[in-house]
Structure formats: C-alpha cells, structure tokens
C-alpha atoms as a PDB file:
ATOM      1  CA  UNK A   1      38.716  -2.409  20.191  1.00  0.00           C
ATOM      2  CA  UNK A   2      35.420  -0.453  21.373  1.00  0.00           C
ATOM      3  CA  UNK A   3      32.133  -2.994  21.688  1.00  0.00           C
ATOM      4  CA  UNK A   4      30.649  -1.265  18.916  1.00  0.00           C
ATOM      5  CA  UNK A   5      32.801  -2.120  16.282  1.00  0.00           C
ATOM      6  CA  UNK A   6      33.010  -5.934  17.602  1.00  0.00           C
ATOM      7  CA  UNK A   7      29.173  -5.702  16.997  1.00  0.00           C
ATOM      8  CA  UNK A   8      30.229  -4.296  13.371  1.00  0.00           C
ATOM      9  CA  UNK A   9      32.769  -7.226  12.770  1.00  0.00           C
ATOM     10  CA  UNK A  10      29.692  -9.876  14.149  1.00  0.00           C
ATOM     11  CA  UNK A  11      27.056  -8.648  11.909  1.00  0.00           C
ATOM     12  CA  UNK A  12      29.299  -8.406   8.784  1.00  0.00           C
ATOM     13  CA  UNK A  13      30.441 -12.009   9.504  1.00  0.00           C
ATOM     14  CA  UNK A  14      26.892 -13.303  10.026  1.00  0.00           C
ATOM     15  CA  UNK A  15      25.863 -11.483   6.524  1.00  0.00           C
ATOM     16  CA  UNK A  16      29.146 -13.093   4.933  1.00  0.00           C
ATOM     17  CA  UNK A  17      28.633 -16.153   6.037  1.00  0.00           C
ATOM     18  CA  UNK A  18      24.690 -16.115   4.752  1.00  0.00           C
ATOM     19  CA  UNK A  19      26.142 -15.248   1.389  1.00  0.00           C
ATOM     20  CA  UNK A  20      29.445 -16.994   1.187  1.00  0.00           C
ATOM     21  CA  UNK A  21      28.062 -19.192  -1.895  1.00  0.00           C
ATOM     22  CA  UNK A  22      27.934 -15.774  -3.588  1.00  0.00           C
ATOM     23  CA  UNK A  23      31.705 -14.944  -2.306  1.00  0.00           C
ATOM     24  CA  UNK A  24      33.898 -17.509  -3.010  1.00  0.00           C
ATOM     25  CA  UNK A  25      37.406 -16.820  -4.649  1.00  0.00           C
ATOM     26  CA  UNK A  26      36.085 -13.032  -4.673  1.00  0.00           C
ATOM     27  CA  UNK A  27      38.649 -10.570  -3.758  1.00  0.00           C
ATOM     28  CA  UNK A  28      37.387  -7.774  -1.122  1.00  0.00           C
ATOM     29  CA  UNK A  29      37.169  -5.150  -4.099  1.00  0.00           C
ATOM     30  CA  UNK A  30      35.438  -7.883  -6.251  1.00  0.00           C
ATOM     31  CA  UNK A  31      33.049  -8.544  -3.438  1.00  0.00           C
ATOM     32  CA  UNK A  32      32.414  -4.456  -2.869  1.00  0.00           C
ATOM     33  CA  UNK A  33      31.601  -4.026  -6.807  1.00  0.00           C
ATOM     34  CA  UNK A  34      29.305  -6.990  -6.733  1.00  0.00           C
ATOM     35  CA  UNK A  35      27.339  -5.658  -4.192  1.00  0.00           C
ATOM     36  CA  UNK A  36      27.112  -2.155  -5.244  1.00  0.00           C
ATOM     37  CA  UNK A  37      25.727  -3.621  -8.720  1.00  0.00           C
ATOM     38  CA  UNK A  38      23.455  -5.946  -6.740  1.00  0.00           C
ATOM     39  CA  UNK A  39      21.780  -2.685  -4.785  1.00  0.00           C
ATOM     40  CA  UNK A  40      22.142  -0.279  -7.544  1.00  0.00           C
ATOM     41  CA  UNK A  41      19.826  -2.831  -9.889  1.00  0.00           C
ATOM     42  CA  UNK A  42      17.371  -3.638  -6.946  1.00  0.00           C
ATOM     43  CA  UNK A  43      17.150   0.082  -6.249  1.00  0.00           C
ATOM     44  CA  UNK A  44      16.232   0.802 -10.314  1.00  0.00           C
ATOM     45  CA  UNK A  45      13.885  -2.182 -10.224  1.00  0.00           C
ATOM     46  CA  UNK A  46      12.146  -0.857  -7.160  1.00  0.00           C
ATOM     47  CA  UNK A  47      11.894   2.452  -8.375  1.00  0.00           C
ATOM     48  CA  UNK A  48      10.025   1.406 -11.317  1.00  0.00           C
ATOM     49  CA  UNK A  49       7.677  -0.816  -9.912  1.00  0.00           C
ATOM     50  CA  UNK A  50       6.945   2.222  -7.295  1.00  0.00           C
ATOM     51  CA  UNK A  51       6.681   4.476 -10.291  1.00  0.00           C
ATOM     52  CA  UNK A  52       4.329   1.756 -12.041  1.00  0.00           C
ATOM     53  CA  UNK A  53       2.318   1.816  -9.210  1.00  0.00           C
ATOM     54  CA  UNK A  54       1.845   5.443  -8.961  1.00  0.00           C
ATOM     55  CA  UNK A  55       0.965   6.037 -12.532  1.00  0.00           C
ATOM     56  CA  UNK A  56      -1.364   2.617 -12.280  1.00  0.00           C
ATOM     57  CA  UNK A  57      -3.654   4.577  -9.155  1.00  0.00           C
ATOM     58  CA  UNK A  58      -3.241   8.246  -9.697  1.00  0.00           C
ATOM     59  CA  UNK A  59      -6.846   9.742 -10.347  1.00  0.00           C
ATOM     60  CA  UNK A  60      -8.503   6.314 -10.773  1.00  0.00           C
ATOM     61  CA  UNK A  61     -11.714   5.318  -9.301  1.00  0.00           C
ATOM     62  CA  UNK A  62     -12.132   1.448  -7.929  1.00  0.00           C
ATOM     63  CA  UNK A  63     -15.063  -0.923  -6.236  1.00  0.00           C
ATOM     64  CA  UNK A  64     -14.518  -4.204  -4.673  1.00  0.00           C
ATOM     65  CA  UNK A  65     -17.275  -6.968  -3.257  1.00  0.00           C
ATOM     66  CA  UNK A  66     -15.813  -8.022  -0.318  1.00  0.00           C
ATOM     67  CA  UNK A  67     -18.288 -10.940   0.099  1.00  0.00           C
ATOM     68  CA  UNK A  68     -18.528 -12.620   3.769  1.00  0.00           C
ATOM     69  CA  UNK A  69     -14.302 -10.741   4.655  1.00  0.00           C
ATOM     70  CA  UNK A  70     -15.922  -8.581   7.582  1.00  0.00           C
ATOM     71  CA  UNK A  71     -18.414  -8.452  10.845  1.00  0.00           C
ATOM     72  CA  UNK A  72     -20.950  -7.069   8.693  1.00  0.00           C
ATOM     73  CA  UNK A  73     -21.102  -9.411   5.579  1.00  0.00           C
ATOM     74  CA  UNK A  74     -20.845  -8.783   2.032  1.00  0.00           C
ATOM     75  CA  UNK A  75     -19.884  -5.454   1.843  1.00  0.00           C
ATOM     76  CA  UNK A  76     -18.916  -3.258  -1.336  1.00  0.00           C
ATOM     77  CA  UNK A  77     -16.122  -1.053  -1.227  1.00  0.00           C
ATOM     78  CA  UNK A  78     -15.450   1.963  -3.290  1.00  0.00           C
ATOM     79  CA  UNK A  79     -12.479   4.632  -3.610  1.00  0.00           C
ATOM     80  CA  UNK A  80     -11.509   7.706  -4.998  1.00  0.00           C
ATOM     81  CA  UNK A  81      -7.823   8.573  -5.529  1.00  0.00           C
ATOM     82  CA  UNK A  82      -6.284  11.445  -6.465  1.00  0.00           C
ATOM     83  CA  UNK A  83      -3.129  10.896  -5.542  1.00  0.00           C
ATOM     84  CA  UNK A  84      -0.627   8.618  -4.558  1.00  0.00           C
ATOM     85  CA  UNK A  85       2.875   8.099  -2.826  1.00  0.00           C
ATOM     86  CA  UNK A  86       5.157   6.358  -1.722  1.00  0.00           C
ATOM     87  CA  UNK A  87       4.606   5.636   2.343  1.00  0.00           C
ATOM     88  CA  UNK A  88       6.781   3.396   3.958  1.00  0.00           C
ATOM     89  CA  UNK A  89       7.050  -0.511   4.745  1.00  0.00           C
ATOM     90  CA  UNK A  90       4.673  -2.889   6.739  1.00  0.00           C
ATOM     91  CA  UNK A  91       6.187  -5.099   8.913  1.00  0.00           C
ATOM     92  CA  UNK A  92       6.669  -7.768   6.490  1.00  0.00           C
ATOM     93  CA  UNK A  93       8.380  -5.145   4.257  1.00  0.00           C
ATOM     94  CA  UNK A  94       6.052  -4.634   1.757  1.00  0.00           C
ATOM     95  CA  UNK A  95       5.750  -1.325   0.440  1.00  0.00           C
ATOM     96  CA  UNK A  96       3.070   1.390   1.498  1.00  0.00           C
ATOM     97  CA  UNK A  97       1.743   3.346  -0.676  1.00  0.00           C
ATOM     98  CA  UNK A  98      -0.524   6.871   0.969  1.00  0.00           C
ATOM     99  CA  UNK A  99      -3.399   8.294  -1.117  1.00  0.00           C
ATOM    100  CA  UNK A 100      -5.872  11.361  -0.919  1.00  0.00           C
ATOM    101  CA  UNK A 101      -9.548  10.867  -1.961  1.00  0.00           C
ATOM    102  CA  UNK A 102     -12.189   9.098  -0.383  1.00  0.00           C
ATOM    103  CA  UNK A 103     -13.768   5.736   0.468  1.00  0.00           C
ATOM    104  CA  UNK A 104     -17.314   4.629   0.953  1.00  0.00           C
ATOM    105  CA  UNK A 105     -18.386   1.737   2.107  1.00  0.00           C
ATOM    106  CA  UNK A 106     -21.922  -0.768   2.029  1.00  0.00           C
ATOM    107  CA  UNK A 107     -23.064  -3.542   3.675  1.00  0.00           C
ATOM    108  CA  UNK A 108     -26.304  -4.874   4.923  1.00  0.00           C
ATOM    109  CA  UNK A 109     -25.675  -3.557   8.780  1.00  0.00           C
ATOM    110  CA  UNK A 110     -23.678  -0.141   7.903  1.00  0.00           C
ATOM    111  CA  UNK A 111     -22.219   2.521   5.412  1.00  0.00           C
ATOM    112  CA  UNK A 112     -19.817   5.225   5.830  1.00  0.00           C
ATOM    113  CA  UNK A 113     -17.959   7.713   3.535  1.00  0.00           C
ATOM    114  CA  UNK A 114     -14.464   8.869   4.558  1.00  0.00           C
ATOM    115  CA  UNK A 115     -11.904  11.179   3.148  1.00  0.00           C
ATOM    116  CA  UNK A 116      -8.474   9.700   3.019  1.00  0.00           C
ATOM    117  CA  UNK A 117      -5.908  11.650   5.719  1.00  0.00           C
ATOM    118  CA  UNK A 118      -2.253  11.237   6.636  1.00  0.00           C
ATOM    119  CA  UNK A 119      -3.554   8.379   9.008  1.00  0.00           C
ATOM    120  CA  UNK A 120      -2.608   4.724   9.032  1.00  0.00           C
ATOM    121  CA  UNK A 121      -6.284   4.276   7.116  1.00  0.00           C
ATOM    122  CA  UNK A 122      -4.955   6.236   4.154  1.00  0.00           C
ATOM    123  CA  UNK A 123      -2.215   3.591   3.756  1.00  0.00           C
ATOM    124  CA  UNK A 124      -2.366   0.856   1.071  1.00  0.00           C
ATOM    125  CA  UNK A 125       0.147  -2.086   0.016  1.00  0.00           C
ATOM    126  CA  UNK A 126       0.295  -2.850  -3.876  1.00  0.00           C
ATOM    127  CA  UNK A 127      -1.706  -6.119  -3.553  1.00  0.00           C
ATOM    128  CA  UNK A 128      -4.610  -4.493  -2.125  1.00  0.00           C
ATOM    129  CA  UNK A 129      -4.812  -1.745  -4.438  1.00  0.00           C
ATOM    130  CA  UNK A 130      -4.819  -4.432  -7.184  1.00  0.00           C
ATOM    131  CA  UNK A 131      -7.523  -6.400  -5.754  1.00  0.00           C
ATOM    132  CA  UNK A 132      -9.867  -3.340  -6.494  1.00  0.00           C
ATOM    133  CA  UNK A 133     -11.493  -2.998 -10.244  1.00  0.00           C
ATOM    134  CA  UNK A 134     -11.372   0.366 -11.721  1.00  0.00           C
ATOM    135  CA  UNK A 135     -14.432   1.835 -12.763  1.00  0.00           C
ATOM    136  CA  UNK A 136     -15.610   5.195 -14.280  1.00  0.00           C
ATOM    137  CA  UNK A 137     -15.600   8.541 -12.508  1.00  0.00           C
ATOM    138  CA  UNK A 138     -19.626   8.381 -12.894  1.00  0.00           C
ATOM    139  CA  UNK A 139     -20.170   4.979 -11.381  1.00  0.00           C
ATOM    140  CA  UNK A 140     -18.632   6.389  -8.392  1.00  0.00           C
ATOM    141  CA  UNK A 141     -20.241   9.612  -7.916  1.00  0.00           C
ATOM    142  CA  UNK A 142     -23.419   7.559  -8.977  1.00  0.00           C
ATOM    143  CA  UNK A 143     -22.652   5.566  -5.580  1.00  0.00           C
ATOM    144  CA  UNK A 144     -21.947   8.622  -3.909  1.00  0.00           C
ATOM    145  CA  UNK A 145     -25.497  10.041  -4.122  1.00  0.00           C
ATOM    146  CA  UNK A 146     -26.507   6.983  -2.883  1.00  0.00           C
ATOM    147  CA  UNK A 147     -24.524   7.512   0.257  1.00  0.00           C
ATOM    148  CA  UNK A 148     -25.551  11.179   0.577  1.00  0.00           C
ATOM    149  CA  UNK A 149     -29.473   9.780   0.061  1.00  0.00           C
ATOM    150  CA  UNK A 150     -29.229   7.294   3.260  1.00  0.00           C
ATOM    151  CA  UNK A 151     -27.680   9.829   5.529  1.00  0.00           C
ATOM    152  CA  UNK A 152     -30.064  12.705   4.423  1.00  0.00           C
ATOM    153  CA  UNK A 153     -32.576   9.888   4.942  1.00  0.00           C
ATOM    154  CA  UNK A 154     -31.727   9.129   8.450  1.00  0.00           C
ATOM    155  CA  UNK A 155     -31.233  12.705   9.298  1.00  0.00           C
ATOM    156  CA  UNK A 156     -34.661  12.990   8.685  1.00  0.00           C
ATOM    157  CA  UNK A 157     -36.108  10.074  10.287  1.00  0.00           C
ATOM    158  CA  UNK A 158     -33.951  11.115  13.414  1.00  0.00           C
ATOM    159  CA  UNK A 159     -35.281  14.644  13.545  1.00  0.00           C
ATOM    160  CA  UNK A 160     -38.672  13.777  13.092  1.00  0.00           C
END
C-alpha cells in the first residue's frame, strides 16, 4: 500500500469519525447517497444566495459613513457598480464577490476616486456590500463633481 493512499484512508477516517453521529447503522451506499444529497442541496442553496447577491448589487449605487473606522476619521464612502461576480473565498471562507465601477472616498484629511480593477481592492464579501445604503444614480454623480471640484481646485492652487 503506497503512502498516498494511507493518507487517503487517514483523512477519510478523521472525516468519519467527525460525523459518525450522522453515520450510524448506515450502510456504505446509504452513507454515499446521504452525502451526495447533503452537497447537492448546499450547492443549490449557495448558488442562490450567490445569484441573490448578484442581482441585489448589479448597477446599484451605495454610500456609507464610516464614522471614527480609519486613520483619517469619519470618512464617507461611495461606490458605483456595474457589475458583479463571483470571486473566490477569504480565508475564513466567506465568499468574494469582484465588481467594476468606481469608489470615492471623503474624510477630513483626504479624498480619492478609484476605478474598480481585477485587484484584491475590487474584491468584496456579502456583509460588506450590505453594510452600504443604496442611493440614486444622481446622488452619486452629485458627489462625483464634488470630487472632480477639489482636484481641479488643487490643480490650480499647485500650478499657481
């Protein structure tokens, strides 16, 4: 018997023996059903929530206070999304969720506007997404001038 399927046997009989409550009096095929019914409804489930997700942040436009949560202070944070996806997992498993659109941020120290890109900043879990407020299409833009006014601002007090 080659290492690798010793390593196999160990890791089915440290999963069995997690579950054995589940198991007992369970014939092998019983077992193998149960479990393909057990991923087949957490796959559905997960699907939908993704797909609830999706349809919950596609085209929307959010703010947030974050009030005394950074360096800078109270800081209000607003997006753009245009679209979403499915990403990948954090490292507590919680799903990911990559967008296109932009962000801008205020505070009292700093402001910034950034389009969203396949980097790590254009990643967002669930929770965080719903810990935004949606708001209309022309509050945003509204907030976007105001960005485009402060740097058009300091462009000109720098190249006076």
């Amino acid at each position: 018997m080659s290492k690798k399927d010793i390593n196999i046997k160990r890791t089915l009989l440290n999963a069995i023996n997690e579950i054995k409550s589940d198991l007992h009096g369970l014939s092998l095929s019983d077992i193998i059903n149960q479990f393909t019914t057990d991923i087949n409804e957490y796959d559905k489930d997960k699907i939908e929530r993704e797909n609830k997700v999706i349809l919950d942040f596609t085209d929307v436009y959010l703010k947030r206070f974050a009030l005394d949560k950074n360096i800078f202070g109270d800081e209000l944070e607003l997006m753009s999304i245009k679209t979403i996806s499915v990403e990948s997992y954090t490292d507590r498993w919680e799903r990911t969720y990559s967008i296109s659109g932009g962000r801008i941020w205020f505070s009292k120290h700093d402001f910034n506007f950034r389009e969203f890109d396949s980097s790590v900043y254009s990643m967002f879990v669930e929770k965080e997404l719903r810990s935004f407020t949606k708001i209309t299409k022309e509050e945003y833009e509204s907030h976007y001038e105001t960005y485009k006014t402060l740097c058009d601002t300091i462009s000109e007090i720098l190249h006076d």
